[in-house]
Each structure stands twice: as structure tokens, then as C-alpha cells.
N, C-alpha and C. Protein backbone atom coordinates (compact mmCIF):
# COMPACT_ATOMS: atom_id res chain seq x y z
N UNK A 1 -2.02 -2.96 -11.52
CA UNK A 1 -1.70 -4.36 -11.76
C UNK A 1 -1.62 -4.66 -13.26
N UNK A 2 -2.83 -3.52 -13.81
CA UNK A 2 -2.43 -4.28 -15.33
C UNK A 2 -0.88 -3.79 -16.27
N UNK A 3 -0.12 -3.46 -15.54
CA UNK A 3 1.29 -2.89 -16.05
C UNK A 3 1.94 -3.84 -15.66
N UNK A 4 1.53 -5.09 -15.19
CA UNK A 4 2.71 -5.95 -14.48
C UNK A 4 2.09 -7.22 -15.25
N UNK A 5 3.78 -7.65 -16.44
CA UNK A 5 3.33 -8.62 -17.69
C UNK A 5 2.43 -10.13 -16.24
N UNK A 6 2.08 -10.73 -17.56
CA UNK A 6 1.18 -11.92 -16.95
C UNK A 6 2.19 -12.94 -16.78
N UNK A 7 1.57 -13.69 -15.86
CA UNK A 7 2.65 -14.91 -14.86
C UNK A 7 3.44 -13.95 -13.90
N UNK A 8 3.47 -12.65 -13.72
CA UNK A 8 4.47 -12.72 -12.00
C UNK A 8 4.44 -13.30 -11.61
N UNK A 9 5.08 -13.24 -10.65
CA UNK A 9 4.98 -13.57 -9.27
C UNK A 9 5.02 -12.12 -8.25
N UNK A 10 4.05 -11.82 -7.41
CA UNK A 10 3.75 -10.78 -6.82
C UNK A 10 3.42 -11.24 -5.72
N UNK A 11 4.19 -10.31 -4.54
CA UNK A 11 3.77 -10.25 -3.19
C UNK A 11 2.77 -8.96 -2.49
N UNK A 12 1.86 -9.46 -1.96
CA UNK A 12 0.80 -8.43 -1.74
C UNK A 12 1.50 -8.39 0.09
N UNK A 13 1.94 -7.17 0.43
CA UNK A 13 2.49 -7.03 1.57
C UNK A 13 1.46 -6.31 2.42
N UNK A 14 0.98 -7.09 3.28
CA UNK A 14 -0.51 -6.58 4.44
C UNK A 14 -1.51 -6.55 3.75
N UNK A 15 -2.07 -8.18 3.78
CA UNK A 15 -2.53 -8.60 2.55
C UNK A 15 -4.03 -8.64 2.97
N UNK A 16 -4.93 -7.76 3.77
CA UNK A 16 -5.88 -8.00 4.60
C UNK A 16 -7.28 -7.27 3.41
N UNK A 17 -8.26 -7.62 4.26
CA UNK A 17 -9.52 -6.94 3.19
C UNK A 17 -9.50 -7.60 1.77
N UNK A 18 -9.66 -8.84 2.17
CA UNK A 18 -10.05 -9.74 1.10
C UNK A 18 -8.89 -9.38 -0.18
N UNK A 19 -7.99 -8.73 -0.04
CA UNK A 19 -7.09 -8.42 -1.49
C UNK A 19 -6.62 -10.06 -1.97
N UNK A 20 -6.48 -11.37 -1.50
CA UNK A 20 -5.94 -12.33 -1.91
C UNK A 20 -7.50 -12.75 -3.21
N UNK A 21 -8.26 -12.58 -2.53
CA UNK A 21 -9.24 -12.68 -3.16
C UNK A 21 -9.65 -12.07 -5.01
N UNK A 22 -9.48 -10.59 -4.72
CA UNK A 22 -9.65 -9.98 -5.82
C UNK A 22 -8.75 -9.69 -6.40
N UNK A 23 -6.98 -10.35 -5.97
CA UNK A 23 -6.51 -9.82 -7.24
C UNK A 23 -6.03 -11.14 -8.07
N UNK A 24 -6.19 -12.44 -7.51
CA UNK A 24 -6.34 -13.56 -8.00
C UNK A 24 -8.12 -13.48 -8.95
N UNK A 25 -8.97 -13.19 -8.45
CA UNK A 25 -9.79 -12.91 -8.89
C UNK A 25 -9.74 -12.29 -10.73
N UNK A 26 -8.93 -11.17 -10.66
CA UNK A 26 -9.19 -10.29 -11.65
C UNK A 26 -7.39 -10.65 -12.51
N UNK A 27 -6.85 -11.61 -11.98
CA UNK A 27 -5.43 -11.95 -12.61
C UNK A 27 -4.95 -12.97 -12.11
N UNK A 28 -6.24 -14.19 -12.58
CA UNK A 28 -6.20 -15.33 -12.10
C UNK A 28 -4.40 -16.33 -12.78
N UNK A 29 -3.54 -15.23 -13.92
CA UNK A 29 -2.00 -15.62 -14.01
C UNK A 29 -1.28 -15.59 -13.06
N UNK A 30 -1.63 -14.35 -12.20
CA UNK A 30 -0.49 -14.41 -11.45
C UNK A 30 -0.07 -15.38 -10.66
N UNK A 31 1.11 -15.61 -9.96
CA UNK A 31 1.60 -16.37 -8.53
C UNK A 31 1.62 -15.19 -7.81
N UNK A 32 0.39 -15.43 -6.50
CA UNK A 32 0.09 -14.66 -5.95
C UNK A 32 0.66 -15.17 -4.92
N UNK A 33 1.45 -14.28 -4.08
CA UNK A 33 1.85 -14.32 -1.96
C UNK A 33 1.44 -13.64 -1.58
N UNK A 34 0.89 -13.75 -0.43
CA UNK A 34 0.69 -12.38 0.70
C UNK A 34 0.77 -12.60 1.62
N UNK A 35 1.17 -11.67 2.52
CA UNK A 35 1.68 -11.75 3.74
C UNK A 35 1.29 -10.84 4.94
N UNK A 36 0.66 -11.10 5.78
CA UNK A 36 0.25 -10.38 6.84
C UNK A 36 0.26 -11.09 8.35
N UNK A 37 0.00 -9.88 9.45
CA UNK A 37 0.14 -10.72 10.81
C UNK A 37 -1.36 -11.19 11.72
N UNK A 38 -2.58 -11.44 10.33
CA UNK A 38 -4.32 -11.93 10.75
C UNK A 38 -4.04 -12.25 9.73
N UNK A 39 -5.14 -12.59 10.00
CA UNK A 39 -6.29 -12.53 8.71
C UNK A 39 -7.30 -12.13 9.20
N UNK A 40 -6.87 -10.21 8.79
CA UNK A 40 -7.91 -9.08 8.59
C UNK A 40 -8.39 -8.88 7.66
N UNK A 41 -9.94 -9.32 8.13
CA UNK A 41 -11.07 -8.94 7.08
C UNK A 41 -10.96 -9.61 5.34
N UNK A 42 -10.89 -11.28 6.08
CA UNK A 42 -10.44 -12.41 4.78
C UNK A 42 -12.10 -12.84 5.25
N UNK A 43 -13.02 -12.31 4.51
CA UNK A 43 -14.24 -12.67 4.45
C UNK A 43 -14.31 -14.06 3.05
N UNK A 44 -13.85 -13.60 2.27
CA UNK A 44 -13.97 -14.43 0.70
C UNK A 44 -12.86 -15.52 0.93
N UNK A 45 -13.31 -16.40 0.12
CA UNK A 45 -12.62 -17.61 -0.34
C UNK A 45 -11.02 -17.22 -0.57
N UNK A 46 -9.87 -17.75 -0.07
CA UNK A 46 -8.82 -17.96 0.19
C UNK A 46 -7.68 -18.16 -1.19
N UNK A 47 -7.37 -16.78 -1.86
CA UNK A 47 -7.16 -17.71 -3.51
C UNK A 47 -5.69 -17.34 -3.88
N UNK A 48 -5.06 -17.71 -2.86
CA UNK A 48 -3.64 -17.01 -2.72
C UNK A 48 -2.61 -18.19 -3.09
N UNK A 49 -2.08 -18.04 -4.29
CA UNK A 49 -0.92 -19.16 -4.14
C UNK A 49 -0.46 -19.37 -2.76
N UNK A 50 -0.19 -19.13 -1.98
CA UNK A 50 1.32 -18.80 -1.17
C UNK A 50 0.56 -17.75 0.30
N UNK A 51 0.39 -18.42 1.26
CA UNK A 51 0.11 -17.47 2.29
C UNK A 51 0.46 -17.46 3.25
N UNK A 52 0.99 -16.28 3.65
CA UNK A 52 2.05 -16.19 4.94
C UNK A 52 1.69 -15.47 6.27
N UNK A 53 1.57 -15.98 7.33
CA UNK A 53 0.85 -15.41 8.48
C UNK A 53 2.33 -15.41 9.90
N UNK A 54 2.60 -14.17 10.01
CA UNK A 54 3.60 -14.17 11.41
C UNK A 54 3.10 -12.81 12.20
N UNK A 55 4.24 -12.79 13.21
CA UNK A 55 3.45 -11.70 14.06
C UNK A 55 4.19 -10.61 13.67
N UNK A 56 3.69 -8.98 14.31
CA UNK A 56 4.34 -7.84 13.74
C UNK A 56 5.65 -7.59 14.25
N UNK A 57 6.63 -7.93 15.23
CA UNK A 57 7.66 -8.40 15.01
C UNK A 57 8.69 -8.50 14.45
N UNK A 58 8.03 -10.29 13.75
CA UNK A 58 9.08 -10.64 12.94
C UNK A 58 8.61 -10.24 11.71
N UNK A 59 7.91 -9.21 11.54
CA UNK A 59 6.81 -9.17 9.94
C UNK A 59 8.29 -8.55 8.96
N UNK A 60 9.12 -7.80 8.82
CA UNK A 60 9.95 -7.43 8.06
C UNK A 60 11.20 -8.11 8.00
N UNK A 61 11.37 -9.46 8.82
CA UNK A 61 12.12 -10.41 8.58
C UNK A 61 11.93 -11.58 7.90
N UNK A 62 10.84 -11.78 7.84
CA UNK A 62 9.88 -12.54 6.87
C UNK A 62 9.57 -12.16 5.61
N UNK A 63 9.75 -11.02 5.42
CA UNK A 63 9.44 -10.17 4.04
C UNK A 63 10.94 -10.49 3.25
N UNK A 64 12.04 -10.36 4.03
CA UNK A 64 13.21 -10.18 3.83
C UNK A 64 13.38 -11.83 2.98
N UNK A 65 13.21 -12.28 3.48
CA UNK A 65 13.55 -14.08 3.47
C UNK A 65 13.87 -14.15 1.88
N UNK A 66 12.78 -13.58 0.85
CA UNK A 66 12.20 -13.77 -0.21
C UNK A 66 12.92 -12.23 -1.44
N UNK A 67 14.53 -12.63 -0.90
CA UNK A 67 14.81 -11.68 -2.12
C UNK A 67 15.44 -11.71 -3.39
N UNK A 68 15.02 -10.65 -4.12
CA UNK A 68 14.96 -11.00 -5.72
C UNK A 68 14.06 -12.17 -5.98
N UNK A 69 12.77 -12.05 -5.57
CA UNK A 69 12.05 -13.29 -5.81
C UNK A 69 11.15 -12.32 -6.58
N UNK A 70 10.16 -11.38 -6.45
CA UNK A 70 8.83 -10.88 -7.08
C UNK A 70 9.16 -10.34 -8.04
N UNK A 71 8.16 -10.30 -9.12
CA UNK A 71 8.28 -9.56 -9.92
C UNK A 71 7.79 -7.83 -10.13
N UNK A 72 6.66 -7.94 -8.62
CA UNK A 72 6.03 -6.72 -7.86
C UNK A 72 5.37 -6.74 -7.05
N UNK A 73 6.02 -5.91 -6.08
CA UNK A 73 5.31 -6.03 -4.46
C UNK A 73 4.32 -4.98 -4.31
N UNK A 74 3.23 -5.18 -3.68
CA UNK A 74 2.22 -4.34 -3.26
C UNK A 74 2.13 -3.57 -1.92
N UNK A 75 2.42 -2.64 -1.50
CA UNK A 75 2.14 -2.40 -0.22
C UNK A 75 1.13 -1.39 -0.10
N UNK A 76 -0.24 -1.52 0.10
CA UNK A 76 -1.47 -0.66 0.06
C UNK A 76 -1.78 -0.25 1.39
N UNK A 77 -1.17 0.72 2.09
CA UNK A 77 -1.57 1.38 3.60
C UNK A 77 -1.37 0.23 4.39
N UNK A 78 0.08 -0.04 4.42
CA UNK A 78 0.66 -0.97 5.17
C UNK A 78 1.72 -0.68 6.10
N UNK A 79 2.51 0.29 5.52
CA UNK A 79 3.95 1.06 6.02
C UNK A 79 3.28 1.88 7.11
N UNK A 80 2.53 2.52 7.45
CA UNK A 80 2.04 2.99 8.38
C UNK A 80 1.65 2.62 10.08
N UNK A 81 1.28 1.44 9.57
CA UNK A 81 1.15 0.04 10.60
C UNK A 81 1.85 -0.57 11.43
N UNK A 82 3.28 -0.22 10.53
CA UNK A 82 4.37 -1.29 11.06
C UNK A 82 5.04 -1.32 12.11
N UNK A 83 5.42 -2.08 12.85
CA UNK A 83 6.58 -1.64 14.27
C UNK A 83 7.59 -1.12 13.53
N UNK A 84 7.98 -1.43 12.85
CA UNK A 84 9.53 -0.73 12.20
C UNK A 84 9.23 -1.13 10.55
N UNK A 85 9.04 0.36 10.36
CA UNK A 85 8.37 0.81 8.52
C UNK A 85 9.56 0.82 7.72
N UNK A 86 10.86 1.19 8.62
CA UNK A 86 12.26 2.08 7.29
C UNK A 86 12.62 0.45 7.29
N UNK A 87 12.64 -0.88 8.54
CA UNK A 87 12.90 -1.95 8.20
C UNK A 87 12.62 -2.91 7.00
N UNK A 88 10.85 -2.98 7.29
CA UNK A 88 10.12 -3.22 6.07
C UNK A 88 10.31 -2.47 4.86
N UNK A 89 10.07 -1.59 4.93
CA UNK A 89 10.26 -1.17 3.49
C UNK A 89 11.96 -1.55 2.92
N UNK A 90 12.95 -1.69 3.53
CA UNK A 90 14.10 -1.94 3.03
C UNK A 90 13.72 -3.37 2.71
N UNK A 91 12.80 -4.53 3.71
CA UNK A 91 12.78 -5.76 2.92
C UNK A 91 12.14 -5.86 2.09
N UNK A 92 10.86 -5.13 1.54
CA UNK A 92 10.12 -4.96 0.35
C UNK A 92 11.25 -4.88 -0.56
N UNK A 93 11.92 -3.85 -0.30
CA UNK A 93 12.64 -3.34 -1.68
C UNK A 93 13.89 -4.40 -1.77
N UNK A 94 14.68 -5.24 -1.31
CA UNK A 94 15.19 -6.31 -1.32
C UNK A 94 14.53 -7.27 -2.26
N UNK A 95 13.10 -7.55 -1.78
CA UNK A 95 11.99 -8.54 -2.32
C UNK A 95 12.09 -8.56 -3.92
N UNK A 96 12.45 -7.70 -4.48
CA UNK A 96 11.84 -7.05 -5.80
C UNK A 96 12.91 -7.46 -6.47
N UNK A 97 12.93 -8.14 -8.20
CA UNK A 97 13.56 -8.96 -8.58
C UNK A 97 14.63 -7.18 -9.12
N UNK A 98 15.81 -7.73 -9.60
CA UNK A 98 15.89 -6.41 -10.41
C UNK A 98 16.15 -6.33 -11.90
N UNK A 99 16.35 -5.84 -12.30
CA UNK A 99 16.05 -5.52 -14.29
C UNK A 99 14.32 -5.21 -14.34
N UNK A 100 13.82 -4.38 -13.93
CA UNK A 100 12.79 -4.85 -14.31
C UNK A 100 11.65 -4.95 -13.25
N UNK A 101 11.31 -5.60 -11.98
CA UNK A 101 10.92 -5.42 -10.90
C UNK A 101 10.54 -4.31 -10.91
N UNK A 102 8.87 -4.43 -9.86
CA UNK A 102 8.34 -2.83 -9.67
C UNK A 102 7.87 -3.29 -7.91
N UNK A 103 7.74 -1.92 -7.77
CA UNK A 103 7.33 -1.83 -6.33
C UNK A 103 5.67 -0.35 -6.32
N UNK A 104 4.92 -1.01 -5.65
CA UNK A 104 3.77 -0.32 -5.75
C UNK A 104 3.53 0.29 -3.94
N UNK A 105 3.63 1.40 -3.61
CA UNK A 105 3.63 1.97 -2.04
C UNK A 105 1.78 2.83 -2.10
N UNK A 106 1.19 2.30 -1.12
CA UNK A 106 0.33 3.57 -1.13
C UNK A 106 -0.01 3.92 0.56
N UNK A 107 0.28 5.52 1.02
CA UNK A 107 0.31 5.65 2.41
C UNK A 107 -0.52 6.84 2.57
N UNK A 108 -0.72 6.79 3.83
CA UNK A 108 -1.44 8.36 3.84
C UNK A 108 -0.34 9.53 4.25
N UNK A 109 -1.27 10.74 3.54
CA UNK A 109 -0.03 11.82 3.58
C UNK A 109 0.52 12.55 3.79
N UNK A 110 1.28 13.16 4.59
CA UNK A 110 1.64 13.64 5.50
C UNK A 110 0.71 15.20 6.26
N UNK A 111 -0.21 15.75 4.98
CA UNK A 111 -0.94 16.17 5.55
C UNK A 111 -1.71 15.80 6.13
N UNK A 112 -2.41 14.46 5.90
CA UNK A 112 -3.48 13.86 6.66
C UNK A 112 -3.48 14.38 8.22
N UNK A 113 -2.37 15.18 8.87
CA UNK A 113 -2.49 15.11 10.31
C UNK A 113 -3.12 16.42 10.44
N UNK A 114 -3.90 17.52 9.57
CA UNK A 114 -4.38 18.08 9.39
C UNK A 114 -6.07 18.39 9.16
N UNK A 115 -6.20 16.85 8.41
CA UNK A 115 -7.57 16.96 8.19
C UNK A 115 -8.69 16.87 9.26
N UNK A 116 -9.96 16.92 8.77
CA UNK A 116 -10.99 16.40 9.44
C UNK A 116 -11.23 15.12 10.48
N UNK A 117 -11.44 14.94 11.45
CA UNK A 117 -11.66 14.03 11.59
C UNK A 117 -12.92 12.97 10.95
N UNK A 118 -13.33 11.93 10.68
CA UNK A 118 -14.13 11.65 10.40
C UNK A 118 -14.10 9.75 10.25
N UNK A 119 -15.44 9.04 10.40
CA UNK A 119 -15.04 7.91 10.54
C UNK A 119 -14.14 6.73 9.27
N UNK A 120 -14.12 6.31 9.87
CA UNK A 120 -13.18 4.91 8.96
C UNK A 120 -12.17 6.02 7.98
N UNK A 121 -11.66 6.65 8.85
CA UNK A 121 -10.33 7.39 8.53
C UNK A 121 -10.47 8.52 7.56
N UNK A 122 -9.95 9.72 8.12
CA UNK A 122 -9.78 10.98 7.22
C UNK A 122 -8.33 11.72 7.56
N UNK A 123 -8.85 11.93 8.97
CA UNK A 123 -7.32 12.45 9.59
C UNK A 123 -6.57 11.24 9.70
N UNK A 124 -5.24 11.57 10.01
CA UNK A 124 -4.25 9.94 9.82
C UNK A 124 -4.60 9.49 11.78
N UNK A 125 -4.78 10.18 12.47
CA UNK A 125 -4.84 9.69 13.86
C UNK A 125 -6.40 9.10 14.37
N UNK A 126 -7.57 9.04 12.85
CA UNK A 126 -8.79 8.35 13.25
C UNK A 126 -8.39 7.44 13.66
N UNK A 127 -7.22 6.38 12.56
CA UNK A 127 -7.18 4.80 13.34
C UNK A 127 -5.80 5.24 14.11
N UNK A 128 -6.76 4.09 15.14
CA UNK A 128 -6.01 4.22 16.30
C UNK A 128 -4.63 2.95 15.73
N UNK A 129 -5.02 2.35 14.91
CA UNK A 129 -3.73 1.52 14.91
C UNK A 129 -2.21 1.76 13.87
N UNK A 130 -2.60 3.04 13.35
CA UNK A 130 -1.53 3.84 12.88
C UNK A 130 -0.34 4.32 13.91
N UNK A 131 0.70 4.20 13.71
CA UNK A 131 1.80 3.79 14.45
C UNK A 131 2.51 5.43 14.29
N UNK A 132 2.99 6.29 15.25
CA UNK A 132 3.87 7.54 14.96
C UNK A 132 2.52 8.51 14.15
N UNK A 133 3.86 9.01 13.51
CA UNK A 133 2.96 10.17 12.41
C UNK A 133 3.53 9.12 10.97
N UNK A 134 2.63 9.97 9.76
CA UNK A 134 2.43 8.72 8.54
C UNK A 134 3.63 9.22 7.91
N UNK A 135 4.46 8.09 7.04
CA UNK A 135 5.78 7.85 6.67
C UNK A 135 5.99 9.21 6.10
N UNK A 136 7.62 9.50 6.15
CA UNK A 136 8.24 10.98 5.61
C UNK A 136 8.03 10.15 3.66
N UNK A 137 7.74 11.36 3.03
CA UNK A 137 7.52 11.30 1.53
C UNK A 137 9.15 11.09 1.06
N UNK A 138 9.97 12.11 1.79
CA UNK A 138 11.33 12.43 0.91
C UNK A 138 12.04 11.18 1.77
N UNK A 139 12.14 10.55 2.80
CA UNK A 139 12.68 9.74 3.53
C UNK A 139 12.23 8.46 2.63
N UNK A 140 11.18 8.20 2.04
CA UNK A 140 10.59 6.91 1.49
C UNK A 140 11.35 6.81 0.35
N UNK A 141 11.39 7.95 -0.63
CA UNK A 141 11.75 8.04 -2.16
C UNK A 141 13.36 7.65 -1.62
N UNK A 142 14.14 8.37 -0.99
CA UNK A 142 15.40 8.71 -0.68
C UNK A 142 15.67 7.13 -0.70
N UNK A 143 14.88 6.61 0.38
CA UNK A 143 15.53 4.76 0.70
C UNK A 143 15.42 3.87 -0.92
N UNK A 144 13.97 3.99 -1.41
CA UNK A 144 13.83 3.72 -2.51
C UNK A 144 15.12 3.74 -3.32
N UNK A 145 15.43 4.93 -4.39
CA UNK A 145 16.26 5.32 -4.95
C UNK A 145 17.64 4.85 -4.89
N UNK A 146 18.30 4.80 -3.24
CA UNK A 146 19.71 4.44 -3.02
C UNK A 146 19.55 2.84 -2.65
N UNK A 147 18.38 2.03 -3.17
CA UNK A 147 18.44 1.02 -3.53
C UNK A 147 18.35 0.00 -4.90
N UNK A 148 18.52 1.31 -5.83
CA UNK A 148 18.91 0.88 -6.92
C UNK A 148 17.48 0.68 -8.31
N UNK A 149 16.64 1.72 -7.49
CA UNK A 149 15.16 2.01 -7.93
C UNK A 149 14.68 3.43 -8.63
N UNK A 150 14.59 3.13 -10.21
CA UNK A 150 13.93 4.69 -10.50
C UNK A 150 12.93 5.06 -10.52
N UNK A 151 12.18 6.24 -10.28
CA UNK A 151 10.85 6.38 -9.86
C UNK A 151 10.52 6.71 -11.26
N UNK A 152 9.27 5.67 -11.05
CA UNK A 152 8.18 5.79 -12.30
C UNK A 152 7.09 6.86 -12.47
N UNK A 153 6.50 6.66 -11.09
CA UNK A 153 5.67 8.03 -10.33
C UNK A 153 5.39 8.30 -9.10
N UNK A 154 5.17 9.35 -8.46
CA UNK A 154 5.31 9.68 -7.67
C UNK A 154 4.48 11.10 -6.90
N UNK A 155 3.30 10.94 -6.51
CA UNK A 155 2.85 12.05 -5.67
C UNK A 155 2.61 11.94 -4.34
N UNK A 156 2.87 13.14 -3.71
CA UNK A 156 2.71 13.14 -2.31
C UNK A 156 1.13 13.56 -1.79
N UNK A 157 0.58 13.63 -2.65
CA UNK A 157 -1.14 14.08 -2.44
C UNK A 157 -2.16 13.71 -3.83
N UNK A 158 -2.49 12.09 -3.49
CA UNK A 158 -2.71 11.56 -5.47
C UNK A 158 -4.66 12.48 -5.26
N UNK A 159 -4.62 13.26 -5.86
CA UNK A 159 -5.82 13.55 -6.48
C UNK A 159 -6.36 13.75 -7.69
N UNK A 160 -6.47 12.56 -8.00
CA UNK A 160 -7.03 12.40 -9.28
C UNK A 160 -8.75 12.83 -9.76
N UNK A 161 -8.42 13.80 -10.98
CA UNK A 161 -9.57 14.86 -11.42
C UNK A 161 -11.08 14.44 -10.56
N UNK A 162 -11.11 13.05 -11.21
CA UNK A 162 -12.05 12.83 -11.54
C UNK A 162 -13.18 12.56 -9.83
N UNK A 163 -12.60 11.67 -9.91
CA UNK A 163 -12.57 11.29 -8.17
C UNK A 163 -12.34 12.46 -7.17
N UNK A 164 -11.39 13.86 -7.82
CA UNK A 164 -11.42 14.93 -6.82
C UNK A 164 -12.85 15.65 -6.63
N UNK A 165 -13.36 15.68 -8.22
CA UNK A 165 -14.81 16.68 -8.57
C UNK A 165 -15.65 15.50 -7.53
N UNK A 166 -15.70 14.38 -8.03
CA UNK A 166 -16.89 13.18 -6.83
C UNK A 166 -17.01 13.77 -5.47
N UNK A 167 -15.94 13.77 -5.32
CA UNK A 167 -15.28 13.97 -3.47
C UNK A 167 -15.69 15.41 -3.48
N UNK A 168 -15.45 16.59 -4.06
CA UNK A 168 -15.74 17.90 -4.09
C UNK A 168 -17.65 18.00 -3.83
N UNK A 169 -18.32 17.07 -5.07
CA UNK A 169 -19.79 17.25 -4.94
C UNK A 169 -20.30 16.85 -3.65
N UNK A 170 -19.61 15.56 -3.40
CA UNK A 170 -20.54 14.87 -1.81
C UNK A 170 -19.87 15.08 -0.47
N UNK A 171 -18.82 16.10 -0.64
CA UNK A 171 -18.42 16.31 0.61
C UNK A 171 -19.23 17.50 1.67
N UNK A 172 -20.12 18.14 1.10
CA UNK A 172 -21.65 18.35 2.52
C UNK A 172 -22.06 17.58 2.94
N UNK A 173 -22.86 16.71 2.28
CA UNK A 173 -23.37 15.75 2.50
C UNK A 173 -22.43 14.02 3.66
N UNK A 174 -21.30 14.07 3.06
CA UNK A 174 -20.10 13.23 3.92
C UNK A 174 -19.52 14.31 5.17
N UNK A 175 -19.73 15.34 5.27
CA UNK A 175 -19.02 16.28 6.40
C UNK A 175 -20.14 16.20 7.29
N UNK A 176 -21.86 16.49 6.46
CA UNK A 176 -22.81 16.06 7.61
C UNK A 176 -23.01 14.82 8.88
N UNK A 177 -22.64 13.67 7.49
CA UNK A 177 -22.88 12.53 8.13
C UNK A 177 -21.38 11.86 8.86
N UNK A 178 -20.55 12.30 8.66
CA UNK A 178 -19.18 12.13 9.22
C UNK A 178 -18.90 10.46 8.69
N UNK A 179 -18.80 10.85 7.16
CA UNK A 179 -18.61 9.47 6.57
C UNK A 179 -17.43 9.40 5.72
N UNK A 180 -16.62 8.88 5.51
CA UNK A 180 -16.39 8.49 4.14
C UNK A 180 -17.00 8.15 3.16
N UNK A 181 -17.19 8.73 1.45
CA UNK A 181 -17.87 8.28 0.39
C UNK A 181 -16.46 8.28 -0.46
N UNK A 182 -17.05 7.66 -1.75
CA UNK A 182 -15.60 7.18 -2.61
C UNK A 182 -15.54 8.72 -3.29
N UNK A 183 -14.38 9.04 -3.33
CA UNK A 183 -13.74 10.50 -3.76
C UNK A 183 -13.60 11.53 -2.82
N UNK A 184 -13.75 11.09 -1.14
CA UNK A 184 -13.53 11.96 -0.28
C UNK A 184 -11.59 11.64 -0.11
N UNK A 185 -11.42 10.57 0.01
CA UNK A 185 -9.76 10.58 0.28
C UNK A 185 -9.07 11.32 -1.19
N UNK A 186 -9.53 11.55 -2.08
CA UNK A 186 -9.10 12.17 -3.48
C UNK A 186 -9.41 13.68 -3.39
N UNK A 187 -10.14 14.09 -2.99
CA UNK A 187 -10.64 15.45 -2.62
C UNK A 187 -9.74 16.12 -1.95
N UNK A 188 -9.15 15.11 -0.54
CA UNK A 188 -8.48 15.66 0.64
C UNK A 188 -7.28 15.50 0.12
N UNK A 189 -6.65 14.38 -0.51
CA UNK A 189 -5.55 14.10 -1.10
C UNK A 189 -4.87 13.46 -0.02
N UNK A 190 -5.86 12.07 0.59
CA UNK A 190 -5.31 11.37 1.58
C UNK A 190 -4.04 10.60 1.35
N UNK A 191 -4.08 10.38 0.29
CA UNK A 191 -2.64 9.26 0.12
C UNK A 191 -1.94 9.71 -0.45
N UNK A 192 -0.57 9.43 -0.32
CA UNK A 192 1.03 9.06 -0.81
C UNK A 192 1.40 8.23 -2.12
N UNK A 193 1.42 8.34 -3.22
CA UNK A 193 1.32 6.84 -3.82
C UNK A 193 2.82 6.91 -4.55
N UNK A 194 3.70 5.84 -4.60
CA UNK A 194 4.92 5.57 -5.78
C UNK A 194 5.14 4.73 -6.21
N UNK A 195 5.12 4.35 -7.60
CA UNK A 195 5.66 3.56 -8.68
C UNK A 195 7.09 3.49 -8.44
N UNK A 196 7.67 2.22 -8.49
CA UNK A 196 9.47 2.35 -9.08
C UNK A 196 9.41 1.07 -8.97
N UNK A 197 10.75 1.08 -10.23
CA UNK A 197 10.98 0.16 -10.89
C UNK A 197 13.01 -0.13 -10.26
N UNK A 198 13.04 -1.66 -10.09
CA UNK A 198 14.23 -1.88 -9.90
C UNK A 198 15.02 -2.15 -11.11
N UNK A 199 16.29 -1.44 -11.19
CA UNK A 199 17.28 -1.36 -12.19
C UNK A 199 18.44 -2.08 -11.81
N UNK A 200 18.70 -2.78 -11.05
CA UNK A 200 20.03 -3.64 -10.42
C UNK A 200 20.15 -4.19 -9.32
């Protein structure tokens, strides 16, 4: 977020787990939207410019409504979820202003159908409300790209050092207890993550 100048306007796409909260919280400039089909796990105070509630459905026709409007859309383990992901994600990427416009994706990754099982998600089939198998990497970039988007960054397994060694030390101890601790999804290299920026 802190790469995205102050005053956007940003849409947080599956906006659940209090995110309206903390990123108004920590970038109380922005014009914040978000959009989801609950309000999952909106424990905290409500601090969303703009909040949009429909069912899963019409959820990527609703996304659509709002294009060339953001200045950067968020989608944090959302595409996975969706009744129709290649839909949504084409209205995300619509959403996104262009010159300039960024788009932020984070999914789990295609190895995930490999891993461990373990609770509050390791393998991609713990939650049961993951839809198919988790989005194709080269199918995501591909739609991206021939919409007029260059990739800023891009890994198909983000394990970052630091968080990998965390996840490396406490994973006996998290394999005993069949937990998640912070640096086990970095260890395993649970997520997908891409930066891009719209150019036209």
C-alpha cells in the first residue's frame, strides 16, 4: 500500500477480516471501497468510504460497474472463492484507472494441492470454500497483460527469506500441533502474488 501515492481511491475486492478497518486505519488518505458478498469477519468499527455488499453471483458484475475508477485494486485470496474467477478478474482489471493504475492479486499456489494438510489452511483443499483447483499462474498473468498491464512483480511461490527461516524454525513444532504460525505459508510458499501496473 505504501507504493500507492496518497488520496487514491482503492478498491479492496473481498473485503472480509476486518481489512476496511486496517487499511483506513494505517492510510486514513485514502478513498477506501470494498466489496464483498458478508460481512466476513467485520469484527472492528466500519471505516470504509464506500461499502458494497451483493451476492456471489452478481459479485463480478458489480466489480465491473466501476471502470477506470481506482487508482488500485486489492484482491487478497479472493480469486479463489469466486463462482467465476477469469470473470472477476477481467472486472478487477477493467476497475483500474490506466496511465498509472496498479492491481495487487494474492492466491494460493498451485502447489498448494500438494501440501500438508493442516488447520486454517495449508493444503489449498483445507477450506472447504475454495472453489475448483487454485487459479492457473500463466492463465492469470496472460489475462492481465492482454489487458493492457505490465508486470511489476511477479512470483508463483512468494517466499520471502526472512519469514521462510521463521516458518523453517517452527515448523516441528506447527506440524506437531497441526497449526498455522506466521512464516509457515512462506516456508511452504503458499501464495501466488502480482504487482501490475495499467498502461492504457
Amino acid at each position: 500500500m505504501r507504493r500507492v501515492p496518497a488520496t487514491s481511491k482503492i478498491l479492496d475486492v473481498g473485503c472480509g477480516n476486518n481489512s476496511p478497518f486496517y487499511i483506513k486505519s494505517n492510510f486514513p488518505e485514502f478513498h477506501y471501497t470494498g466489496i464483498d458478498i458478508g460481512n466476513y469477519n467485520q469484527t472492528k468499527p466500519l471505516l470504509a468510504d464506500e461499502y458494497i455488499l451483493t451476492d456471489s453471483l452478481g459479485f463480478a458484475d458489480a466489480i465491473s460497474r466501476h471502470q477506470n475508477k481506482f487508482d488500485a485494486v486489492i484482491s487478497s485470496h479472493n480469486l479463489e472463492h469466486c463462482e467465476d474467477r477469469w470473470a472477476t478478474l477481467q472486472a478487477m482489471l477493467s476497475a483500474v484507472k490506466p496511465g498509472g493504475g496498479m492491481i495487487f492479486l494474492a492466491f494460493p499456489s498451485e502447489k498448494s494441492i500438494e501440501f500438508p494438510n493442516r488447520s486454517r489452511t495449508l493444503n489449498y483443499f483445507d477450506d472447504l470454500t475454495h472453489r475448483g483447483n487454485p487459479p492457473d499462474f500463466d492463465m492469470v498473468l496472460s489475462l492481465i497483460e492482454d489487458n493492457g498491464f505490465s508486470i511489476d512483480y511477479s512470483v508463483r511461490m512468494y517466499r520471502p527469506m526472512v519469514l521462510r527461516l521463521l516458518g523453517f524454525f517452527q515448523e516441528p513444532f506447527a506440524r506437531r500441533k497441526n497449526i498455522i504460525l506466521q512464516g509457515t505459508w512462506s516456508y511452504y510458499g503458499f501464495e501466488s502474488i502480482i504487482w501490475a501496473k495499467k498502461n492504457f
